[in-house]
Protein backbone atom coordinates (compact mmCIF):
# COMPACT_ATOMS: atom_id res chain seq x y z
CA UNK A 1 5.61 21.53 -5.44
CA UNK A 2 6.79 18.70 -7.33
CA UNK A 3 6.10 15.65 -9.01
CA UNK A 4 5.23 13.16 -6.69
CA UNK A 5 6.20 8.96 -7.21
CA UNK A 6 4.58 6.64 -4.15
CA UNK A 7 5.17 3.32 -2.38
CA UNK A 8 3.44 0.55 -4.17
CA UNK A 9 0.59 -0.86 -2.01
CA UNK A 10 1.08 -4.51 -3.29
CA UNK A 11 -1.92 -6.70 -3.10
CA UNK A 12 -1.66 -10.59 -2.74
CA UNK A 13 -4.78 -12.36 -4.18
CA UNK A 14 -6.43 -15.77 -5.10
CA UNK A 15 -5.75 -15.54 -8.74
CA UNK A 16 -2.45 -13.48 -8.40
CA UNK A 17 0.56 -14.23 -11.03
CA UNK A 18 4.24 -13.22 -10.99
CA UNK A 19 4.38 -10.12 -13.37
CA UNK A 20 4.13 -7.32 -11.36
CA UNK A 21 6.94 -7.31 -8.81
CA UNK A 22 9.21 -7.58 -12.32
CA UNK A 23 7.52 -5.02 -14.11
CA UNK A 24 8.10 -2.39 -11.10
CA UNK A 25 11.56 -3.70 -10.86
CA UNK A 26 10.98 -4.42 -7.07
CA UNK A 27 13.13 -6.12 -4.92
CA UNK A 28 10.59 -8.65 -3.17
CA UNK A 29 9.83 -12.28 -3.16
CA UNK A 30 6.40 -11.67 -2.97
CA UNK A 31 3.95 -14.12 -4.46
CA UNK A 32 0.64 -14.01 -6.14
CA UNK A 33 0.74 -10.18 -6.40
CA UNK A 34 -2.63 -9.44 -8.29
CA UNK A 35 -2.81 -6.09 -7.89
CA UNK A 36 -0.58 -2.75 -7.21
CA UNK A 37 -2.70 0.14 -6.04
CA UNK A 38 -0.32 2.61 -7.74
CA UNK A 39 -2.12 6.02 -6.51
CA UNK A 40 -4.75 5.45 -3.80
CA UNK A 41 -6.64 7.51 -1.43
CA UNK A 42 -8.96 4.66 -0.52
CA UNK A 43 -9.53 4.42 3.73
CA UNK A 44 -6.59 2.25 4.56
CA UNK A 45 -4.98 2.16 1.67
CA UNK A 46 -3.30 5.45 1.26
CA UNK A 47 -0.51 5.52 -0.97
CA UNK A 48 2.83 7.35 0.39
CA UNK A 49 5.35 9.93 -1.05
CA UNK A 50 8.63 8.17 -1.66
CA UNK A 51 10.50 11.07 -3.28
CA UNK A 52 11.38 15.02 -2.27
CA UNK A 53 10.50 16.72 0.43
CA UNK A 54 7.37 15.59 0.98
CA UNK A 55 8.41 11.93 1.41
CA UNK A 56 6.36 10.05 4.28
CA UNK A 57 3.12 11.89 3.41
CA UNK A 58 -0.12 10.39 2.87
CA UNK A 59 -2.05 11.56 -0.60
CA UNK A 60 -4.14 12.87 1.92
CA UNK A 61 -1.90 14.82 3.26
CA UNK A 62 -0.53 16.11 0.37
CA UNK A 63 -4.33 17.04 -0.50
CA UNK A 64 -4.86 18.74 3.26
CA UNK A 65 -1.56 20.47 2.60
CA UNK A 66 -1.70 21.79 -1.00
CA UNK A 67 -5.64 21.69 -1.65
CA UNK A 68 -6.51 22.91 -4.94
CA UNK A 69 -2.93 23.30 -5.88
CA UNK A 70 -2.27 20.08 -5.87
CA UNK A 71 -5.88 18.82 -7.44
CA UNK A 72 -7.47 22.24 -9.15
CA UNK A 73 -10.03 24.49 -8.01
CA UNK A 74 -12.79 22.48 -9.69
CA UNK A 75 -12.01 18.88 -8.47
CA UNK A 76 -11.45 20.44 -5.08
CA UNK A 77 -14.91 22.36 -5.14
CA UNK A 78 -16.02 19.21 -6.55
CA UNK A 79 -14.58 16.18 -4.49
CA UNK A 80 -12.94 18.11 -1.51
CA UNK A 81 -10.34 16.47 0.37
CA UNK A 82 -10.75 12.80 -1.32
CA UNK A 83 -8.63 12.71 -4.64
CA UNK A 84 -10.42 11.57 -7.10
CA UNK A 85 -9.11 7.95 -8.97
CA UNK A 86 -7.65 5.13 -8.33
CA UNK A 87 -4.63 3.92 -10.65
CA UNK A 88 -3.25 -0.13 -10.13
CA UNK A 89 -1.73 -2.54 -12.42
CA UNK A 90 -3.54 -6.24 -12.36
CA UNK A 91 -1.55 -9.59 -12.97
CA UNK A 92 -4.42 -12.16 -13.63
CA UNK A 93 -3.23 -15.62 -13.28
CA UNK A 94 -6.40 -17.05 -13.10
CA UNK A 95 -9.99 -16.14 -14.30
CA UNK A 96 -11.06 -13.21 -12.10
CA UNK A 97 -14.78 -13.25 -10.76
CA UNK A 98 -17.51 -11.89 -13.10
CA UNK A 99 -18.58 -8.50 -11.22
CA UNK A 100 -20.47 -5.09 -11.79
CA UNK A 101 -19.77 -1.50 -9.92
CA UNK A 102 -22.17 0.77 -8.52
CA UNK A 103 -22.66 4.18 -10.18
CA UNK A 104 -22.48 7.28 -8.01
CA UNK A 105 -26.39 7.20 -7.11
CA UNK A 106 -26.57 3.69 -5.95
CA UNK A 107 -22.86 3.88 -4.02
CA UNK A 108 -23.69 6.88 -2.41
CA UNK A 109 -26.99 5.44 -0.76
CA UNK A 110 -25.48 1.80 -0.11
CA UNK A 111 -22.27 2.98 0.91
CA UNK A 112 -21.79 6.79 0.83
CA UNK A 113 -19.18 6.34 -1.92
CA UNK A 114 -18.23 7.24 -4.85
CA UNK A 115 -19.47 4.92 -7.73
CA UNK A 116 -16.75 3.11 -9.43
CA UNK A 117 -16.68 4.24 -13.24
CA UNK A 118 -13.37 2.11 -14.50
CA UNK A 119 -10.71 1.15 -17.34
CA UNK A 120 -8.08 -1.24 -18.85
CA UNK A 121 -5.32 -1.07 -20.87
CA UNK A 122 -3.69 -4.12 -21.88
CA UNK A 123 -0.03 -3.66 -20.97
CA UNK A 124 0.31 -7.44 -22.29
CA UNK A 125 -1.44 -10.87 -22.37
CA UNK A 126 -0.68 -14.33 -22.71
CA UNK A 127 -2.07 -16.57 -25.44
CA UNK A 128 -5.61 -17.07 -25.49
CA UNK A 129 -5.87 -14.47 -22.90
CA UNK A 130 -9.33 -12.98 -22.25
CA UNK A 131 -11.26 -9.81 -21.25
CA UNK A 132 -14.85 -10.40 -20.55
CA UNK A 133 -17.22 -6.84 -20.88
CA UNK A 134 -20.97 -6.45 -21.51
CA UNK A 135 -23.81 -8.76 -22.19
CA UNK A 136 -23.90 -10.88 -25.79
CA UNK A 137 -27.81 -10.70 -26.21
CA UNK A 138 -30.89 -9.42 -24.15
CA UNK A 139 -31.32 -10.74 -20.72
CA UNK A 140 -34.09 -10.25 -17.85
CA UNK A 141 -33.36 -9.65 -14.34
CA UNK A 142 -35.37 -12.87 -13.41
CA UNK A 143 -32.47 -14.49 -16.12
CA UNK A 144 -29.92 -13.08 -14.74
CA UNK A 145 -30.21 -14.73 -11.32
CA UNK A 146 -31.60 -18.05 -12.51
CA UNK A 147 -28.33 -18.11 -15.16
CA UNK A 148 -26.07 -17.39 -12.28
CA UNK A 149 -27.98 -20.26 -10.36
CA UNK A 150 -27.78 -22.74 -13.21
CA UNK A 151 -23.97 -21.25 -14.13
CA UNK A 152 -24.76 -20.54 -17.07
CA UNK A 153 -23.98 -16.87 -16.82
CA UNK A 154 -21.12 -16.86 -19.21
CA UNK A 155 -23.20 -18.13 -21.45
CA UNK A 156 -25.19 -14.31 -22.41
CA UNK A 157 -21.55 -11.94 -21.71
CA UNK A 158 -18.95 -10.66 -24.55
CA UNK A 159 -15.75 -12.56 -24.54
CA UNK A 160 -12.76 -10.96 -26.49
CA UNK A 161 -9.05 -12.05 -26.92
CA UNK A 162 -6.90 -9.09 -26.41
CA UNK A 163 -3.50 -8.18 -26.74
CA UNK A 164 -1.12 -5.72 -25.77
CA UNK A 165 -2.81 -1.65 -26.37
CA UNK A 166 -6.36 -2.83 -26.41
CA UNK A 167 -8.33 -0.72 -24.43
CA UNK A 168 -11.91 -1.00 -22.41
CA UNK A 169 -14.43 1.44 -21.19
CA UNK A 170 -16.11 0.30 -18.02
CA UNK A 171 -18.88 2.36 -17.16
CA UNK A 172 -20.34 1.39 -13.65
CA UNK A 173 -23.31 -0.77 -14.36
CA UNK A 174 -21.06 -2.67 -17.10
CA UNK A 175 -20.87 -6.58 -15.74
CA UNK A 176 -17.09 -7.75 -16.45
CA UNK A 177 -14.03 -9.65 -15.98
CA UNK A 178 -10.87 -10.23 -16.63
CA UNK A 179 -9.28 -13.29 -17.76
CA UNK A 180 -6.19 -14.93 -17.24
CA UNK A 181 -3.15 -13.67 -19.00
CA UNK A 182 -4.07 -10.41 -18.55
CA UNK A 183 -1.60 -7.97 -17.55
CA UNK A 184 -3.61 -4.76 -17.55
CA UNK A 185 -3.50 -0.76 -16.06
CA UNK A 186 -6.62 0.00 -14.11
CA UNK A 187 -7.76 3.60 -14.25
CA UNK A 188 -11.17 4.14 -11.92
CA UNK A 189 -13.14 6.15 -9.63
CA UNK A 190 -11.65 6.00 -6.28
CA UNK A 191 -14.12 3.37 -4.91
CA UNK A 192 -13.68 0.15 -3.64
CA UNK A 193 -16.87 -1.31 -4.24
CA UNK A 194 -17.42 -4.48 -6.36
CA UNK A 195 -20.30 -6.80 -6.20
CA UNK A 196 -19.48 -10.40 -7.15
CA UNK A 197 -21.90 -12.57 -9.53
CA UNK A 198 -20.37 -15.56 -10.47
CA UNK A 199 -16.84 -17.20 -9.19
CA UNK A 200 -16.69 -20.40 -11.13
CA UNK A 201 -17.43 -22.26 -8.13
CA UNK A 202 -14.41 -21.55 -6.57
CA UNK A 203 -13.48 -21.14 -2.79
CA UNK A 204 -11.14 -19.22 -1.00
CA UNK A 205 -7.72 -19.72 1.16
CA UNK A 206 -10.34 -21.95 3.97
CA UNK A 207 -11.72 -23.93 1.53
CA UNK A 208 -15.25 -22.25 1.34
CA UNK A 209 -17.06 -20.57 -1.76
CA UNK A 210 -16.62 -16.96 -1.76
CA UNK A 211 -19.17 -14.54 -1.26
CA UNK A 212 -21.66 -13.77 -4.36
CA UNK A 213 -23.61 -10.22 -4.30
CA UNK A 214 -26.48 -12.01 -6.76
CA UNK A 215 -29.03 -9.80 -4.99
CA UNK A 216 -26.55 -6.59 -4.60
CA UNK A 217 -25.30 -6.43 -8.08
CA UNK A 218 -28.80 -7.00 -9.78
CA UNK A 219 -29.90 -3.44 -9.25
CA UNK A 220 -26.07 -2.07 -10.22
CA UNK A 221 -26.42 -3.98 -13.61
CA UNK A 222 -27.15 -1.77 -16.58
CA UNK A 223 -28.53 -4.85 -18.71
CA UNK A 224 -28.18 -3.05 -22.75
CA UNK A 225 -26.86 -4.95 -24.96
CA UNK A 226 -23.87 -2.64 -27.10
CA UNK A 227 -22.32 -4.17 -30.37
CA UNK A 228 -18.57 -3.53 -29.62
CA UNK A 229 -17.80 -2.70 -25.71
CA UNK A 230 -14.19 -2.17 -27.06
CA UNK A 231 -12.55 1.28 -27.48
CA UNK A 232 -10.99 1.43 -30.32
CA UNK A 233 -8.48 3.85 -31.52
CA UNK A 234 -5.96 4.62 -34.59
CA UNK A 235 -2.09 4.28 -32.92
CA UNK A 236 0.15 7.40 -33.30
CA UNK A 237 3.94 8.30 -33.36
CA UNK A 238 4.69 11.36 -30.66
CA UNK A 239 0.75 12.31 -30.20
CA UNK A 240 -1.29 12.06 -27.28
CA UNK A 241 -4.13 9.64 -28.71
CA UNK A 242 -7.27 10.51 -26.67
CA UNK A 243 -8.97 6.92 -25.61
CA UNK A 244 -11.21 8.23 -22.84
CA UNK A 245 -13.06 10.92 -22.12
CA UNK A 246 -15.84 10.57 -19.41
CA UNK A 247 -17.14 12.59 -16.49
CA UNK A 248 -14.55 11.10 -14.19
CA UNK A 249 -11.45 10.96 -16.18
CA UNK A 250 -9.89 11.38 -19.50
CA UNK A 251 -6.78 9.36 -20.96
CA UNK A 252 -4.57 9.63 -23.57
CA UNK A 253 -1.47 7.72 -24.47
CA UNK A 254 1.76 8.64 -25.85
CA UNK A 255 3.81 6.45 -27.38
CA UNK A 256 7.22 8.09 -28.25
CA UNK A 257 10.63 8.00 -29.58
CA UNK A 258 11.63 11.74 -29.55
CA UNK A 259 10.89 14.66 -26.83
CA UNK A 260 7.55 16.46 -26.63
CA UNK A 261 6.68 19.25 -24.78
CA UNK A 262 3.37 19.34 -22.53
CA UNK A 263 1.37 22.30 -22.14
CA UNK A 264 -1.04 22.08 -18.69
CA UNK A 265 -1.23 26.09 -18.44
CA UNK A 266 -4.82 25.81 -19.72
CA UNK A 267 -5.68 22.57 -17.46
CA UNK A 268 -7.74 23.29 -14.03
CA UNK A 269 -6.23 19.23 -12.87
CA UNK A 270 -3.73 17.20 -11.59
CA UNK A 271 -1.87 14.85 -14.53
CA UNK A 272 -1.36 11.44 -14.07
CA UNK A 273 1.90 9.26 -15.81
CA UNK A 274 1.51 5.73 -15.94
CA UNK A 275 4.17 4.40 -17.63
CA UNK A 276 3.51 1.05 -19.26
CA UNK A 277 7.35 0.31 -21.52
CA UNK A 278 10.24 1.98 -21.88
CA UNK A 279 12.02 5.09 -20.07
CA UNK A 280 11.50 8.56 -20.04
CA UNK A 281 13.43 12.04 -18.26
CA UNK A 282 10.51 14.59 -17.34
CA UNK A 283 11.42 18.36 -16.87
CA UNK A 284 8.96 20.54 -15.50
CA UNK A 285 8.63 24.49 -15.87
CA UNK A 286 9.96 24.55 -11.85
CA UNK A 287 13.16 22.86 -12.83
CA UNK A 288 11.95 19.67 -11.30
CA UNK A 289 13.42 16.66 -12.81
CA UNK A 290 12.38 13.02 -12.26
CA UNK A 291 13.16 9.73 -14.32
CA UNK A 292 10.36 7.13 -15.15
CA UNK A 293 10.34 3.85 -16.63
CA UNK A 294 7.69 0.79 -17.15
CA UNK A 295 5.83 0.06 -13.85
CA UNK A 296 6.54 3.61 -12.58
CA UNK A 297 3.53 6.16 -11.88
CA UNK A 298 3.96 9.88 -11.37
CA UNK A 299 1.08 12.38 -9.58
CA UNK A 300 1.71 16.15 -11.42
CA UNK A 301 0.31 18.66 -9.60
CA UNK A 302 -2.09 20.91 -10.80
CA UNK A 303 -0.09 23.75 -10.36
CA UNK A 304 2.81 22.05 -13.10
CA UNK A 305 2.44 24.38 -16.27
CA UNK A 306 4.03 22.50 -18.71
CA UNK A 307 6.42 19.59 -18.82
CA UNK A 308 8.62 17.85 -21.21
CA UNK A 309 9.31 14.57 -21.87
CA UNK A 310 12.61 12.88 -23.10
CA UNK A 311 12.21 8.84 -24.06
CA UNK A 312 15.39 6.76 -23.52
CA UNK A 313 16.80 5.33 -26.44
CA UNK A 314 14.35 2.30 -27.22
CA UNK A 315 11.45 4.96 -26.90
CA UNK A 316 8.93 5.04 -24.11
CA UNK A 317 4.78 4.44 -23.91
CA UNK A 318 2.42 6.62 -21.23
CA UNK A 319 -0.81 6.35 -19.68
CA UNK A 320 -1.56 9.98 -19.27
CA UNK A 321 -5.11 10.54 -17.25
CA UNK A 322 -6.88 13.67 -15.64
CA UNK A 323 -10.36 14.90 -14.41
């Protein structure tokens, strides 16, 4: 086995921008890309191997074919043949909706899924860009639908002005948005469930309002009120710097200008690269070599021991994320 790259699975939207195709370095006119579903084994959506000898195969094939190999024995006692997150960039043009995510309990019942446990980096932001994330004082249920009513909703959530390297924890039951001028990395649960509260009054491509899930989303809403909802974290030179660690994923990121060496031998997991600036050479303990550079994601299987990594000249900066 080998590291694995896959076919973008490009996603035109509403409140799409123009950063993405340039970021992967694609060769499409595409507009209005919000979203690139990077590594996905959501129904439909199943991301393909574009490299090696496994190119034209499904994750879930590769997951059918390799099993715990590919994953580790745990996550494949634990999730079986459905790999595990979900890894997209998001261009936000406009204001997204303000929405919430289900956690395992509720998805399972409502939609036997997974819950959707979720977070951002900032690869960059425009001025007076915006993250929204967690409620600003005390609310009710009862509130919470007559504010989304009487749209004043955004009235009771934390608003923050970001910037490229800030970083947010989204644990399901968390209500959020993003704002426009975000440019973010999306790590999550692999679930596709989002219940919408509150669209700004807008309507979609046939000139109706979209769909709210007022109802839906009240009893996904975890209603505490936290003094910081940001993750914050002291920057370091040739270091993984941990940011995450939750039941569903941990993430570090590197942010180099000389080689380091990786050691997995000890790790019972796939590794996930996102890489969010600059270029890199990786060299694995099989020999396999593969460049990566901004916009680029790499699956390492389970079964890698170790790896190294060599930044161009300019340096590089990785998303690195397991279960």
């Amino acid at each position: 086995m080998y590291p694995f790259k896959f076919a973008p699975i490009l996603k035109q939207t509403l409140w799409g921008g123009n950063k993405i195709i340039p970021f992967k370095h694609l060769d499409s006119d595409l507009k209005n890309v919000g979203e690139s579903w990077e590594i996905s084994d959501v129904e439909d959506n199943e991301s393909v191997v574009i490299n090696g000898s496994d190119a034209g195969l499904t994750l879930s094939d590769l997951i059918r074919k390799y099993k715990q190999d590919l994953i580790g024995e745990d996550n494949y006692a634990r999730f079986g043949k459905k790999f595990p997150l979900l890894i997209k960039f998001i261009d936000a043009r406009e204001d997204l909706s303000i929405q919430v995510h289900p956690n395992d309990v509720l998805a399972k019942k409502r939609s036997n899924s997974m819950g959707k446990t979720e977070m951002w980096y900032v690869i960059s932001a425009d001025d007076n860009a915006k993250l929204r994330s967690g409620f600003s004082q005390q609310i009710t249920p009862k509130e919470y639908k007559e504010r989304v009513y009487n749209h004043t909703f955004t009235d009771v959530l934390q608003e923050y002005d970001i910037k490229a390297g800030d970083v947010f924890f989204l644990p399901a039951g968390r209500v959020h948005s993003i704002g426009a001028g975000a440019f973010i990395a999306e790590i999550q649960q692999t679930s596709d469930i989002t219940y919408r509260i509150y669209d700004f009054g807008r309507k979609d491509a046939n000139g109706k309002p979209r769909e709210l899930h007022t109802e839906l989303a009240k009893d996904a809403i975890n209603f505490e009120v936290l003094d910081d909802y940001r993750t914050l974290y002291e920057s370091e030179k040739n270091e993984p710097v941990e940011l995450v660690a939750c039941p569903y994923f941990t993430t570090s990121v590197y942010d180099m200008d000389e080689e380091i060496y990786c050691d997995y031998s000890e790790l019972d997991s796939f590794v996930i690269y996102i890489c969010v600036e600059g270029k890199c050479h990786l060299k694995d303990n099989e020999g396999n070599e593969l460049d990566l550079q901004a916009g680029e994601t790499v699956l390492l299987p389970a079964s890698i021991q170790d790896i190294a990594i060599k930044p161009s000249e300019g340096g590089v900066k990785i998303l690195e994320t397991y279960v």
